[in-house]
PDB file of N, CA and C in Angstrom:
ATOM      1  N   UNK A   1     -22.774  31.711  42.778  1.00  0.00           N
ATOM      2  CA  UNK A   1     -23.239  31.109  41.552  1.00  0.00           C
ATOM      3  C   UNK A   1     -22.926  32.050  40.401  1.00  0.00           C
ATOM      4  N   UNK A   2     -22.535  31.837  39.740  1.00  0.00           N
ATOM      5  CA  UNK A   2     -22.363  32.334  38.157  1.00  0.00           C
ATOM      6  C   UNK A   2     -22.947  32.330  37.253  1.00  0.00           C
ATOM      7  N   UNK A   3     -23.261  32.890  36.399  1.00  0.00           N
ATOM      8  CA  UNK A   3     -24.135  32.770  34.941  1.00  0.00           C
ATOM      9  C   UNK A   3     -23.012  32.420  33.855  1.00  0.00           C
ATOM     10  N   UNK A   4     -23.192  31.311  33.111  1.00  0.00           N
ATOM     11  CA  UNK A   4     -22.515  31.288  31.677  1.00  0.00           C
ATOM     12  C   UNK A   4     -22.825  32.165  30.688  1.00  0.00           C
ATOM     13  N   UNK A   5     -22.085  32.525  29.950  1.00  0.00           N
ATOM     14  CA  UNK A   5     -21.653  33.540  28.711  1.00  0.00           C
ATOM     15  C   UNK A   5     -22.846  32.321  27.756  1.00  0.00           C
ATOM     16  N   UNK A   6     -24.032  33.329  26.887  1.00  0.00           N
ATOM     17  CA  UNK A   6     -25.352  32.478  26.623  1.00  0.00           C
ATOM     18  C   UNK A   6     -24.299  32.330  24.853  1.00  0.00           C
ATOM     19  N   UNK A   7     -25.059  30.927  24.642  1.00  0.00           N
ATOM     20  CA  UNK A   7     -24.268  30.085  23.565  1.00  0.00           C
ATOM     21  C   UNK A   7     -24.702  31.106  22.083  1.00  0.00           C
ATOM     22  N   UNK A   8     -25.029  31.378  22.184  1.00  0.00           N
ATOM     23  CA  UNK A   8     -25.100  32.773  20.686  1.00  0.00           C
ATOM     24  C   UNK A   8     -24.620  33.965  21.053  1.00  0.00           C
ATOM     25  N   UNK A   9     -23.743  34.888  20.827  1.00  0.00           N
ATOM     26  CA  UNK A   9     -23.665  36.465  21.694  1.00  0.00           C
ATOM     27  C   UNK A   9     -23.724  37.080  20.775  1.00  0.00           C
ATOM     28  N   UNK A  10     -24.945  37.870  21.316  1.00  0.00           N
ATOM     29  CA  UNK A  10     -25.626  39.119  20.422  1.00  0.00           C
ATOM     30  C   UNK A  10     -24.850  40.313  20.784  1.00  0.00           C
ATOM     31  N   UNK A  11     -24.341  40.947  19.914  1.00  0.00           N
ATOM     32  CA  UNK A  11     -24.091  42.682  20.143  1.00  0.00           C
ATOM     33  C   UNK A  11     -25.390  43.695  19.940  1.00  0.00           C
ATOM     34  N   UNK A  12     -24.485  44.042  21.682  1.00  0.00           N
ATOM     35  CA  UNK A  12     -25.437  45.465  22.045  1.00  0.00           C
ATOM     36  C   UNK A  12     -24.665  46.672  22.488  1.00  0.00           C
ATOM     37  N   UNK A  13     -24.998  47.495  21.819  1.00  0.00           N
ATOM     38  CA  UNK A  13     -24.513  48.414  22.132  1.00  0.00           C
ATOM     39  C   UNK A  13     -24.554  48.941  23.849  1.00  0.00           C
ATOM     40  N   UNK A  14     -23.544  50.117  23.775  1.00  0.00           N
ATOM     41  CA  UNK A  14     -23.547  50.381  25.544  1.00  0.00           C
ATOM     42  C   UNK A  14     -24.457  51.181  25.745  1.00  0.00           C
ATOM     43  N   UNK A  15     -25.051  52.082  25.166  1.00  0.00           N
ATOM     44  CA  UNK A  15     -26.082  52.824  25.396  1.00  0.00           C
ATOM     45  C   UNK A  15     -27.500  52.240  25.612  1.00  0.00           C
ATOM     46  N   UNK A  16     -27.693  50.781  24.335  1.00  0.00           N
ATOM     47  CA  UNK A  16     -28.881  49.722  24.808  1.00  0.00           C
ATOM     48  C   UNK A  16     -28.985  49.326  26.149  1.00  0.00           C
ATOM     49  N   UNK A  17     -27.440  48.506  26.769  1.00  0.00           N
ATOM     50  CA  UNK A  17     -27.117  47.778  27.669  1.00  0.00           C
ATOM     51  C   UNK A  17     -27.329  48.511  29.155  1.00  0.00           C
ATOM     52  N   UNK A  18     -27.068  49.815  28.679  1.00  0.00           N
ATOM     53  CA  UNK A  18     -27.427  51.195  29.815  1.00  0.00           C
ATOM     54  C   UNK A  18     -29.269  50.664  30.410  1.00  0.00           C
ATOM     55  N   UNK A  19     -30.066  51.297  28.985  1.00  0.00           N
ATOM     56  CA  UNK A  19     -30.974  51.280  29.304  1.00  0.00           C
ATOM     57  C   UNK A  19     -31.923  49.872  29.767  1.00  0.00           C
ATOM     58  N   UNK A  20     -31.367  48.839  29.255  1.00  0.00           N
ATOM     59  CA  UNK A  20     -32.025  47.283  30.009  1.00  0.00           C
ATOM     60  C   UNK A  20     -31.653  47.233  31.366  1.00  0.00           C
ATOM     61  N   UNK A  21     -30.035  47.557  31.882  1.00  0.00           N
ATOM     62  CA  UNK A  21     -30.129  47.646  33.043  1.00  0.00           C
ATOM     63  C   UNK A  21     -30.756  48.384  33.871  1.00  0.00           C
ATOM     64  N   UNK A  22     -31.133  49.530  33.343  1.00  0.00           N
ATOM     65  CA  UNK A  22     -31.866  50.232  34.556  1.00  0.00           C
ATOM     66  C   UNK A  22     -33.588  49.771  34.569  1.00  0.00           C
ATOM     67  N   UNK A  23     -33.427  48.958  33.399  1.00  0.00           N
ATOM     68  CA  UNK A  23     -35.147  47.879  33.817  1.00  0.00           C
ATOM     69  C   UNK A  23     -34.993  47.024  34.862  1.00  0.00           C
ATOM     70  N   UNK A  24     -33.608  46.164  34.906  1.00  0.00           N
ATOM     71  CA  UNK A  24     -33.482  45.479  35.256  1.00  0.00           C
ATOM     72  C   UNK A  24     -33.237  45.794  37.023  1.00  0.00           C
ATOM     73  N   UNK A  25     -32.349  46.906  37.256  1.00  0.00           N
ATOM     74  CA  UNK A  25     -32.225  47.092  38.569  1.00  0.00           C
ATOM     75  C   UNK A  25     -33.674  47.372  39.031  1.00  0.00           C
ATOM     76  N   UNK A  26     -34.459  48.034  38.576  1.00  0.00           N
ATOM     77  CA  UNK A  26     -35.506  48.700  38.755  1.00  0.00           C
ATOM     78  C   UNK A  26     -36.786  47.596  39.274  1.00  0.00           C
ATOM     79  N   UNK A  27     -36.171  46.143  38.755  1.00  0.00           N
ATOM     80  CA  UNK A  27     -37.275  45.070  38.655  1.00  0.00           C
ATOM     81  C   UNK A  27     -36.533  44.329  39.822  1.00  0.00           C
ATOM     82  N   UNK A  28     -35.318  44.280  40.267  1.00  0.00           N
ATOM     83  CA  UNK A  28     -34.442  43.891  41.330  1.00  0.00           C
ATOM     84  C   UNK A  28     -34.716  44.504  42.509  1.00  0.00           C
ATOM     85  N   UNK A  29     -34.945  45.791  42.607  1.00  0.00           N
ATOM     86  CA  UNK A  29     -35.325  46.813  43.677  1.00  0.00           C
ATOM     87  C   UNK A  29     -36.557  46.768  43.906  1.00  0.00           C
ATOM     88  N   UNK A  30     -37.836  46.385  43.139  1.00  0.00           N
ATOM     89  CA  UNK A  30     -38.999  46.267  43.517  1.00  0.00           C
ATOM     90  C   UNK A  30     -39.050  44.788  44.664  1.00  0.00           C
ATOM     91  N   UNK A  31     -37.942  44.228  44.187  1.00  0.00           N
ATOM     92  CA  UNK A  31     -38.485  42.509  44.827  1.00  0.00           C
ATOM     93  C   UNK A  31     -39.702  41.740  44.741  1.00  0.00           C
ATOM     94  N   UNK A  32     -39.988  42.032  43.449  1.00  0.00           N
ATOM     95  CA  UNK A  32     -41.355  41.434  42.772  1.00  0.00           C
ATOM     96  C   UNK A  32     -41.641  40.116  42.514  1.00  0.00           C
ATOM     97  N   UNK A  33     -39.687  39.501  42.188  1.00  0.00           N
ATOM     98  CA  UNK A  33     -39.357  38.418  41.229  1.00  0.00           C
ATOM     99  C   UNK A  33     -37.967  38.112  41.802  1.00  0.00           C
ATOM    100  N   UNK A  34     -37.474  36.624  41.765  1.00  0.00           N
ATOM    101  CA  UNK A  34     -36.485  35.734  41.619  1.00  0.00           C
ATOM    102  C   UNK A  34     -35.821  36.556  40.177  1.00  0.00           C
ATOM    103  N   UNK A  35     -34.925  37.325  40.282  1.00  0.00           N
ATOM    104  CA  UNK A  35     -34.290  38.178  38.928  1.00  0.00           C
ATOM    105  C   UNK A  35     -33.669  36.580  38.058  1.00  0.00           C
ATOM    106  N   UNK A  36     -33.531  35.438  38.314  1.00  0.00           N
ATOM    107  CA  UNK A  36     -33.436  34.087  37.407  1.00  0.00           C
ATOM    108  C   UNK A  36     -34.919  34.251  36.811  1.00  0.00           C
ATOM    109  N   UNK A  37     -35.557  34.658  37.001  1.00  0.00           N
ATOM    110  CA  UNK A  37     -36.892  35.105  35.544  1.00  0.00           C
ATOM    111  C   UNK A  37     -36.879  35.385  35.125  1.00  0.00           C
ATOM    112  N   UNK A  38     -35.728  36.692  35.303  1.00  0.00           N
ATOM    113  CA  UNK A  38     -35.486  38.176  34.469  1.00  0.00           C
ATOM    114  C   UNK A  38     -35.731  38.047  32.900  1.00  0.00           C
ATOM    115  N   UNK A  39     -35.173  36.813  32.035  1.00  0.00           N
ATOM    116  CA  UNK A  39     -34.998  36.504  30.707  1.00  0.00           C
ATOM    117  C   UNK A  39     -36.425  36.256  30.409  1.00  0.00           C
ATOM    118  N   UNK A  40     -37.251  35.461  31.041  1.00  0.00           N
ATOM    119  CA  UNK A  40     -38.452  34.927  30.590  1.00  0.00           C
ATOM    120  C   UNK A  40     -39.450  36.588  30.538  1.00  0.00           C
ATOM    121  N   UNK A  41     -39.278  37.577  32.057  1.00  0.00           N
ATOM    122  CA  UNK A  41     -39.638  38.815  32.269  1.00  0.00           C
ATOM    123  C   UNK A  41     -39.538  39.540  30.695  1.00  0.00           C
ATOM    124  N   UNK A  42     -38.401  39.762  30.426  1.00  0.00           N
ATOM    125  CA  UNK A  42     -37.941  40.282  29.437  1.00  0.00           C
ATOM    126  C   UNK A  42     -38.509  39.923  27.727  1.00  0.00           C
ATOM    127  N   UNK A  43     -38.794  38.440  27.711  1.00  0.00           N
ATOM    128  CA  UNK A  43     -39.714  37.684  26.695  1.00  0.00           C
ATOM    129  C   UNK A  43     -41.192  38.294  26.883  1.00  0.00           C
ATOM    130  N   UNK A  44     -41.123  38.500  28.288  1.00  0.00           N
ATOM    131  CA  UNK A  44     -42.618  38.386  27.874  1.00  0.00           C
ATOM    132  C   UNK A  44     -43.112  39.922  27.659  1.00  0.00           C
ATOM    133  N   UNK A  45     -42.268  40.828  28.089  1.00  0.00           N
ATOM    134  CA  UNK A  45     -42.977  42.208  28.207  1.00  0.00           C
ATOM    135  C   UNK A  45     -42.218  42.901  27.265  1.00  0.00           C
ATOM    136  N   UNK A  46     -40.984  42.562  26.030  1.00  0.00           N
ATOM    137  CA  UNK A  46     -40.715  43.115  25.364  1.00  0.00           C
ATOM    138  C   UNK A  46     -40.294  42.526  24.189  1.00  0.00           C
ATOM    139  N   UNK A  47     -40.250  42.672  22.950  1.00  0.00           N
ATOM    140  CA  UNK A  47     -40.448  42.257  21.836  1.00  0.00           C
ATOM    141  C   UNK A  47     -39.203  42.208  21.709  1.00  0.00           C
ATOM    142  N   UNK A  48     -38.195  40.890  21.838  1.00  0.00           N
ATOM    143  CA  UNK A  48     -36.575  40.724  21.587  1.00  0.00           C
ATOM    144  C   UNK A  48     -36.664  38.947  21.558  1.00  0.00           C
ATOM    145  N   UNK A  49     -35.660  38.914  20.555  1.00  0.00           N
ATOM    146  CA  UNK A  49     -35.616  37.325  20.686  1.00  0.00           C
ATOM    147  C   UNK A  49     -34.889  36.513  22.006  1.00  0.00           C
ATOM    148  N   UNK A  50     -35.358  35.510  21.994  1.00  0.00           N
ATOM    149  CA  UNK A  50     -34.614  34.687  23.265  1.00  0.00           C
ATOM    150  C   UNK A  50     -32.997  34.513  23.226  1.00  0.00           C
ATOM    151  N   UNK A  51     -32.364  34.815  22.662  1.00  0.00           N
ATOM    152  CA  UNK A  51     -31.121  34.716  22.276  1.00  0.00           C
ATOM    153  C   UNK A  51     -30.581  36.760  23.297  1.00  0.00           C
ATOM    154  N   UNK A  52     -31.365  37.783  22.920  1.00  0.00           N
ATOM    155  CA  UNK A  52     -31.041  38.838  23.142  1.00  0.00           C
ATOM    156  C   UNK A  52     -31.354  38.868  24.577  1.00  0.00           C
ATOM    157  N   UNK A  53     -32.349  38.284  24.768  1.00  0.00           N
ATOM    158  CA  UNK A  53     -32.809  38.424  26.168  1.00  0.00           C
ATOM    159  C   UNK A  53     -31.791  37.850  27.300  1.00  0.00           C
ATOM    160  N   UNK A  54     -31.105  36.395  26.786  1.00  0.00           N
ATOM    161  CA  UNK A  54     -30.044  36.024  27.442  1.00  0.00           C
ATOM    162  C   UNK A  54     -28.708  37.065  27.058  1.00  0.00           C
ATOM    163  N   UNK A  55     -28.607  37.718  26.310  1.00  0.00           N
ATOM    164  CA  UNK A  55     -27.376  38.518  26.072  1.00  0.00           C
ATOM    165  C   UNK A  55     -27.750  39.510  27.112  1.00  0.00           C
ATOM    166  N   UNK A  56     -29.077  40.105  26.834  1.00  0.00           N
ATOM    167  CA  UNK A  56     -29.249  41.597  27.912  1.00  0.00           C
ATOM    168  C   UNK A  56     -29.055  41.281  29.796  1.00  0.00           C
ATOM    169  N   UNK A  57     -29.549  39.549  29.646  1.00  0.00           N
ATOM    170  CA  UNK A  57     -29.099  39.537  30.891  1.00  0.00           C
ATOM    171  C   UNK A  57     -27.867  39.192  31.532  1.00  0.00           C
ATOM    172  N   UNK A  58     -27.054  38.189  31.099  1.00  0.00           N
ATOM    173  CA  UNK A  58     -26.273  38.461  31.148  1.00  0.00           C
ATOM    174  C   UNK A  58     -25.231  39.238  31.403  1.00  0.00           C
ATOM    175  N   UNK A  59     -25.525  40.272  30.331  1.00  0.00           N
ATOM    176  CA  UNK A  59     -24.446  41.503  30.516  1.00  0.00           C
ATOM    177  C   UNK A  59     -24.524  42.675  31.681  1.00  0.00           C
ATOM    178  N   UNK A  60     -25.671  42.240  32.335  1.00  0.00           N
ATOM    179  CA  UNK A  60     -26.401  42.844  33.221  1.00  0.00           C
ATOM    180  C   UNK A  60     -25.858  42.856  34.908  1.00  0.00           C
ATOM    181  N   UNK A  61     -25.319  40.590  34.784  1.00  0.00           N
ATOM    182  CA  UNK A  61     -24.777  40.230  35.812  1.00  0.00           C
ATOM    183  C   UNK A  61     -23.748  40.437  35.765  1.00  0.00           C
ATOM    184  N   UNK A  62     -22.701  40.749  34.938  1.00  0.00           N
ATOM    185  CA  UNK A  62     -21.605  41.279  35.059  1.00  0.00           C
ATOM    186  C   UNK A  62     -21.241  42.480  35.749  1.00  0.00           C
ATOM    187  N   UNK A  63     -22.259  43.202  35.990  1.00  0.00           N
ATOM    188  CA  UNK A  63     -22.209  44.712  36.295  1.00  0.00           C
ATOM    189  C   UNK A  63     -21.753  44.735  37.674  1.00  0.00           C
ATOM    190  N   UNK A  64     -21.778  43.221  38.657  1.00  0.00           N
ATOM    191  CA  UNK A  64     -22.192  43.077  40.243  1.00  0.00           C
ATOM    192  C   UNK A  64     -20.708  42.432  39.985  1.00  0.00           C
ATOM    193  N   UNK A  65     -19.711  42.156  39.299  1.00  0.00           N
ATOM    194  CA  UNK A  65     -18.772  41.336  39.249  1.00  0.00           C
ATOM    195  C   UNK A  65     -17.740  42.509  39.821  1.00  0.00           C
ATOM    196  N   UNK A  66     -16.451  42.059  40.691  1.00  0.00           N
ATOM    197  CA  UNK A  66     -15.399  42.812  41.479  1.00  0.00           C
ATOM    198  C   UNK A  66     -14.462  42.888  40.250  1.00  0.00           C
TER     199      UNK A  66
END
């Protein structure tokens, strides 16, 4: 399954994109959550608009791409 490229794309820097992913692996490695929450996760525990939240994730699933 694939994720689509989210219909607004926010720029983030690589140093941001650094640090969301290592929330993100970190929330992947616990096995707390279906990581398809991750965006709503991200709404709810950090102050970013819904537009960024799909950019941070996103750019996130790319990281697992060959």
């Amino acid at each position: 399954m694939s994720i689509n490229q989210p219909k607004v794309s926010i720029e983030i820097s690589d140093e941001e994109q650094e640090m969301w992913n290592g929330e993100l692996n970190s929330l992947r490695e616990s096995g707390t959550m279906n990581m398809f929450g991750a965006v709503q996760w991200l709404l709810d525990n950090f102050d970013m608009s819904k537009n960024g939240a799909h950019q941070i994730f996103y750019n996130w699933t790319r990281t697992f791409e060959e």
